[in-house]
Protein backbone atom coordinates (compact mmCIF):
# COMPACT_ATOMS: atom_id res chain seq x y z
CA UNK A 1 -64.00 -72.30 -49.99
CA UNK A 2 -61.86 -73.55 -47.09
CA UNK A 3 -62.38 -72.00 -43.43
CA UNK A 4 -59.39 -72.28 -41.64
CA UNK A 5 -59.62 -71.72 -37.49
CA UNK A 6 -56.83 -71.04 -35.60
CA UNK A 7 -56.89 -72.45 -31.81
CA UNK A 8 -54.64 -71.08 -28.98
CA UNK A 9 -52.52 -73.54 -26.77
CA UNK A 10 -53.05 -71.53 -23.86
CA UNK A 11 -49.78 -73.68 -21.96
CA UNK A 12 -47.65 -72.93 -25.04
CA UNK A 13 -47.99 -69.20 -25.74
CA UNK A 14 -44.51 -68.59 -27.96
CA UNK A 15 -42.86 -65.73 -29.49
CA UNK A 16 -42.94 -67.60 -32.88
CA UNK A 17 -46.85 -67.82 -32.89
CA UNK A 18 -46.76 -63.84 -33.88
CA UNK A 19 -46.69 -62.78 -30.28
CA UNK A 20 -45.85 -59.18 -30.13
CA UNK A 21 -43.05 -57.52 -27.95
CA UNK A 22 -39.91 -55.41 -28.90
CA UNK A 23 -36.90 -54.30 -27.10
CA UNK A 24 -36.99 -51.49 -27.64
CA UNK A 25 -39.87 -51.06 -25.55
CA UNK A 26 -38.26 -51.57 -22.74
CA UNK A 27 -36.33 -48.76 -20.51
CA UNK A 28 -33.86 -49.18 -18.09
CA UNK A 29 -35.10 -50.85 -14.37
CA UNK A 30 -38.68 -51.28 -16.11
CA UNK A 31 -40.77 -53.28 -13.66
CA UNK A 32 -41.72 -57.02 -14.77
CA UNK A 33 -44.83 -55.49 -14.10
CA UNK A 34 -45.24 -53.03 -17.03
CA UNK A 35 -43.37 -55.36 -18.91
CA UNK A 36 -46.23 -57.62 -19.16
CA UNK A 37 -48.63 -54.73 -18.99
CA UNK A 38 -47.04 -53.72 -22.54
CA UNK A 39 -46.87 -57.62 -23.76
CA UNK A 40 -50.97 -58.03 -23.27
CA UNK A 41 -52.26 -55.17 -24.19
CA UNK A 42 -50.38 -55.52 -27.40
CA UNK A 43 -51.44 -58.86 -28.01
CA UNK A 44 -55.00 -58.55 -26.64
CA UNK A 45 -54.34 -60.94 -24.49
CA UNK A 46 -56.24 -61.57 -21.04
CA UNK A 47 -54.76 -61.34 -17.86
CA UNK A 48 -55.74 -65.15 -17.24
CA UNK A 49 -53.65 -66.51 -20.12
CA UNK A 50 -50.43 -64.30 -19.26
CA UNK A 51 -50.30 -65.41 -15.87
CA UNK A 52 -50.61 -69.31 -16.80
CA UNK A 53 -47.32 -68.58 -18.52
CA UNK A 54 -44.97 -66.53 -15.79
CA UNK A 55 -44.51 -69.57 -13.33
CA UNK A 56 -43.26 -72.98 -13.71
CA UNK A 57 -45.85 -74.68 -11.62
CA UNK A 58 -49.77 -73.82 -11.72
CA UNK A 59 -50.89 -70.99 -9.88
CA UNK A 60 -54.48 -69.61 -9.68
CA UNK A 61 -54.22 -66.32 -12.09
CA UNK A 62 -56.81 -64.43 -9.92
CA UNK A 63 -54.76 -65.00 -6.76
CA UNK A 64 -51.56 -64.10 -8.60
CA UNK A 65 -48.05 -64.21 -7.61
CA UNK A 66 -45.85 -61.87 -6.45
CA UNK A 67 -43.05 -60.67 -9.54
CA UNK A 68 -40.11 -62.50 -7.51
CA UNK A 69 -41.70 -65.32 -7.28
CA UNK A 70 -41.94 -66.03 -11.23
CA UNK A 71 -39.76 -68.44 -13.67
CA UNK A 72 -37.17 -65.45 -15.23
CA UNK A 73 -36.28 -68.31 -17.96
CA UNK A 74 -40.26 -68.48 -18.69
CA UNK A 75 -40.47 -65.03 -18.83
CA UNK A 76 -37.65 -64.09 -20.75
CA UNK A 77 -38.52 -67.07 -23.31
CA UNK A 78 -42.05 -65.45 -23.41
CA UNK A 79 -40.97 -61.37 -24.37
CA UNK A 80 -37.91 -62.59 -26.18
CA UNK A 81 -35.78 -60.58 -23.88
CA UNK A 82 -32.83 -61.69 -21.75
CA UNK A 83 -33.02 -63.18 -18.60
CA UNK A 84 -31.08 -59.99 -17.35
CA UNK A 85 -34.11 -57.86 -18.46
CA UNK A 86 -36.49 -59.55 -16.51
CA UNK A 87 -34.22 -59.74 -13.18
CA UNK A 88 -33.55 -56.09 -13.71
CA UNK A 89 -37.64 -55.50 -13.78
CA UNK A 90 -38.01 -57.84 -10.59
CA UNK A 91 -37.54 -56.02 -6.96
CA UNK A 92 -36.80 -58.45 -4.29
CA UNK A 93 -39.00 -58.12 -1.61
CA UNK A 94 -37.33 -56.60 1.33
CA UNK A 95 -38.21 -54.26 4.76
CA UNK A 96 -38.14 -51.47 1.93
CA UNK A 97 -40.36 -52.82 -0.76
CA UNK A 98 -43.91 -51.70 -0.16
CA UNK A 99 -47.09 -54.35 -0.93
CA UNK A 100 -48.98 -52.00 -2.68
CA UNK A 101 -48.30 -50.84 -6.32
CA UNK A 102 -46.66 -47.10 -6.48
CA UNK A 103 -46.19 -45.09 -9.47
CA UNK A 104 -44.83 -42.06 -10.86
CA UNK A 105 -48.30 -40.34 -13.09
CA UNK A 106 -46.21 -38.65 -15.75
CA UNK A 107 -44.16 -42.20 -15.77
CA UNK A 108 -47.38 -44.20 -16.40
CA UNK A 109 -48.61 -42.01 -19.09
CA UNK A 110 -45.58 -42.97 -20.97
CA UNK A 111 -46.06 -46.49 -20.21
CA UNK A 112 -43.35 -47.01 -18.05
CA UNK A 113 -43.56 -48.60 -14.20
CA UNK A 114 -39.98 -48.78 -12.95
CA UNK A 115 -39.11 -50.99 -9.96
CA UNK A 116 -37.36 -48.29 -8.05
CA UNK A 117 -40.84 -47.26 -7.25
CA UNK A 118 -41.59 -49.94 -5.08
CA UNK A 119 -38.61 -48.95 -2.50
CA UNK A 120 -40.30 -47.30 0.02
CA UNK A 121 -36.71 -44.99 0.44
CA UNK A 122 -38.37 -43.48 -2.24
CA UNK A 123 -40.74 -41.21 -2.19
CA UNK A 124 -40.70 -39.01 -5.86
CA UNK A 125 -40.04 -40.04 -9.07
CA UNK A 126 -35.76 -39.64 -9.79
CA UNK A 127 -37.14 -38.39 -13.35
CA UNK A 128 -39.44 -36.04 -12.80
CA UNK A 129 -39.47 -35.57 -9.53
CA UNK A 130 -43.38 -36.26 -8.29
CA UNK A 131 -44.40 -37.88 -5.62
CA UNK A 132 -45.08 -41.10 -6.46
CA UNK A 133 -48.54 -42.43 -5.47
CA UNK A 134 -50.15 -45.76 -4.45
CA UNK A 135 -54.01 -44.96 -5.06
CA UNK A 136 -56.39 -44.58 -7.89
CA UNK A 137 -57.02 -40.87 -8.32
CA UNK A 138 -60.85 -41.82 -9.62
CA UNK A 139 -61.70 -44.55 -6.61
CA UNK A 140 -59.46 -44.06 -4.04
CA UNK A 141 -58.50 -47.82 -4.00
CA UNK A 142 -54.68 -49.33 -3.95
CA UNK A 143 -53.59 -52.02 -5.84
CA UNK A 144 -51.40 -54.71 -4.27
CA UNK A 145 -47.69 -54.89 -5.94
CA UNK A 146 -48.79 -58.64 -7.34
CA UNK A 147 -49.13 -59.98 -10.66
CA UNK A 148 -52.49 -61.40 -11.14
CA UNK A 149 -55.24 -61.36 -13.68
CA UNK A 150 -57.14 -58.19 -12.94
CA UNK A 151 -54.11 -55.97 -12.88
CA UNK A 152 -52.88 -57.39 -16.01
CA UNK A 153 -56.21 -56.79 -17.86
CA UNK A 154 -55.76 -53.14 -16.54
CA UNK A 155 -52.52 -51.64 -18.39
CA UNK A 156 -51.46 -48.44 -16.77
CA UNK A 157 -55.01 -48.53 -15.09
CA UNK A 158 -56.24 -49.23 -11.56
CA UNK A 159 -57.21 -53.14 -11.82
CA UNK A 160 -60.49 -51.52 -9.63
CA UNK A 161 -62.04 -49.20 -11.59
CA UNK A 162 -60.23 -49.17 -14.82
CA UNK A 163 -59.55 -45.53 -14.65
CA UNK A 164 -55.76 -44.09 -15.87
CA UNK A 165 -53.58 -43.85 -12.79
CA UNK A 166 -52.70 -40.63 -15.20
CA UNK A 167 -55.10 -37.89 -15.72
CA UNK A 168 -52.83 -37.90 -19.59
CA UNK A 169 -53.75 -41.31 -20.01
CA UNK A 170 -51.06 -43.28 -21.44
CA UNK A 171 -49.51 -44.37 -24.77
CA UNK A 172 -49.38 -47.48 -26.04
CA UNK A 173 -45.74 -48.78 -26.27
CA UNK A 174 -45.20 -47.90 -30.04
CA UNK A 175 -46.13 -44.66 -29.36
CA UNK A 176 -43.66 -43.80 -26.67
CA UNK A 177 -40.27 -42.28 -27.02
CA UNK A 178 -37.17 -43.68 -25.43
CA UNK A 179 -36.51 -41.71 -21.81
CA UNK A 180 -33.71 -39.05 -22.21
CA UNK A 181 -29.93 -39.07 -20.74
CA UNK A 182 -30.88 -37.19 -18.22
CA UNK A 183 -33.62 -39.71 -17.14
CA UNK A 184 -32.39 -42.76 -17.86
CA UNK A 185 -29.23 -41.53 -15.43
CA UNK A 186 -31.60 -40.55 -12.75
CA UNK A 187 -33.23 -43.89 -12.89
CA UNK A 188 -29.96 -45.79 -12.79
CA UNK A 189 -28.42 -43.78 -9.86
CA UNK A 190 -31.57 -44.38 -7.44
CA UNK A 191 -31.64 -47.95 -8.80
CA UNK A 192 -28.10 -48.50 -7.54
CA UNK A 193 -28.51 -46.76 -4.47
């Protein structure tokens, strides 16, 4: 009988290894953020190993990066997605963009983070019209709009506590429908201003 262990080259993660990430997961002006929230929790991945990947020089995962500040050719290489994807999932940081992470909770349930949230001009979801929110509803705590280990090992959750930022929960990406007309015009009109 032949026992045969597979090793991970954690500086060569590849979509041809069996990685696991489809585009049609993704939904118009998705964050980079729940982009990679979606590609490690469906790999089982750790937060460690998906951050050695996003940056062409070494960072420290704990201390994290911010998303603008990460190799889109890495990235994109990594999901299998076009480099447009991942630009369109990356705010640039600007007098708007607010440090902390803010989400819509009937967004998150459906495992979906857009980066229109992070403009502090605004201040409810274009979809369903909540107000989005920047703290845990369990701890109380805010998370800082970064990628780093901790918030990657904490999809749709607050990296703190672990609890849903949605009292639904969320769905995993393959159980998620694709948003609506309706929404997915909402999203592009407060995306382009």
């Amino acid at each position: 009988m032949t026992l045969l262990i597979l090793t991970l080259e954690e500086h060569a993660l590849d979509p041809r290894l069996g990685y696991v990430f489809q585009r049609s997961w993704l939904q118009p002006y998705e964050s980079l953020v729940s982009m990679l929230w979606k590609f490690a929790h469906m790999n089982r991945l750790p937060g460690y190993l998906v951050m050695s990947q996003v940056c062409g020089h070494p960072i420290d995962p704990y201390e994290g990066t911010v998303p603008a500040d990460v190799d889109i050719a890495r990235v994109a290489r990594l999901l299998g997605i076009t480099r447009r994807n991942v630009r369109e999932g990356i705010s640039r940081p600007t007098n708007d963009t607010c440090p902390f992470l803010r989400f819509c909770p009937s967004c998150i349930s459906t495992a979906y983070h857009s980066r229109i949230f992070q403009l502090e001009r605004h201040v409810r979801c274009p979809i369903h019209g909540d107000a989005l929110r920047d703290v845990c509803r369990r701890c109380g705590r805010r998370s800082a709009y970064k990628l780093d280990a901790q918030l990657l090992d904490a999809p749709f959750r607050c990296k703190h506590c672990r609890s849903c930022y949605s009292a639904l929960g969320y769905a995993p990406p393959t159980g998620y429908r694709k948003l609506g007309q309706k929404a997915r015009a909402a999203v592009t009109r407060a995306a382009i201003g």
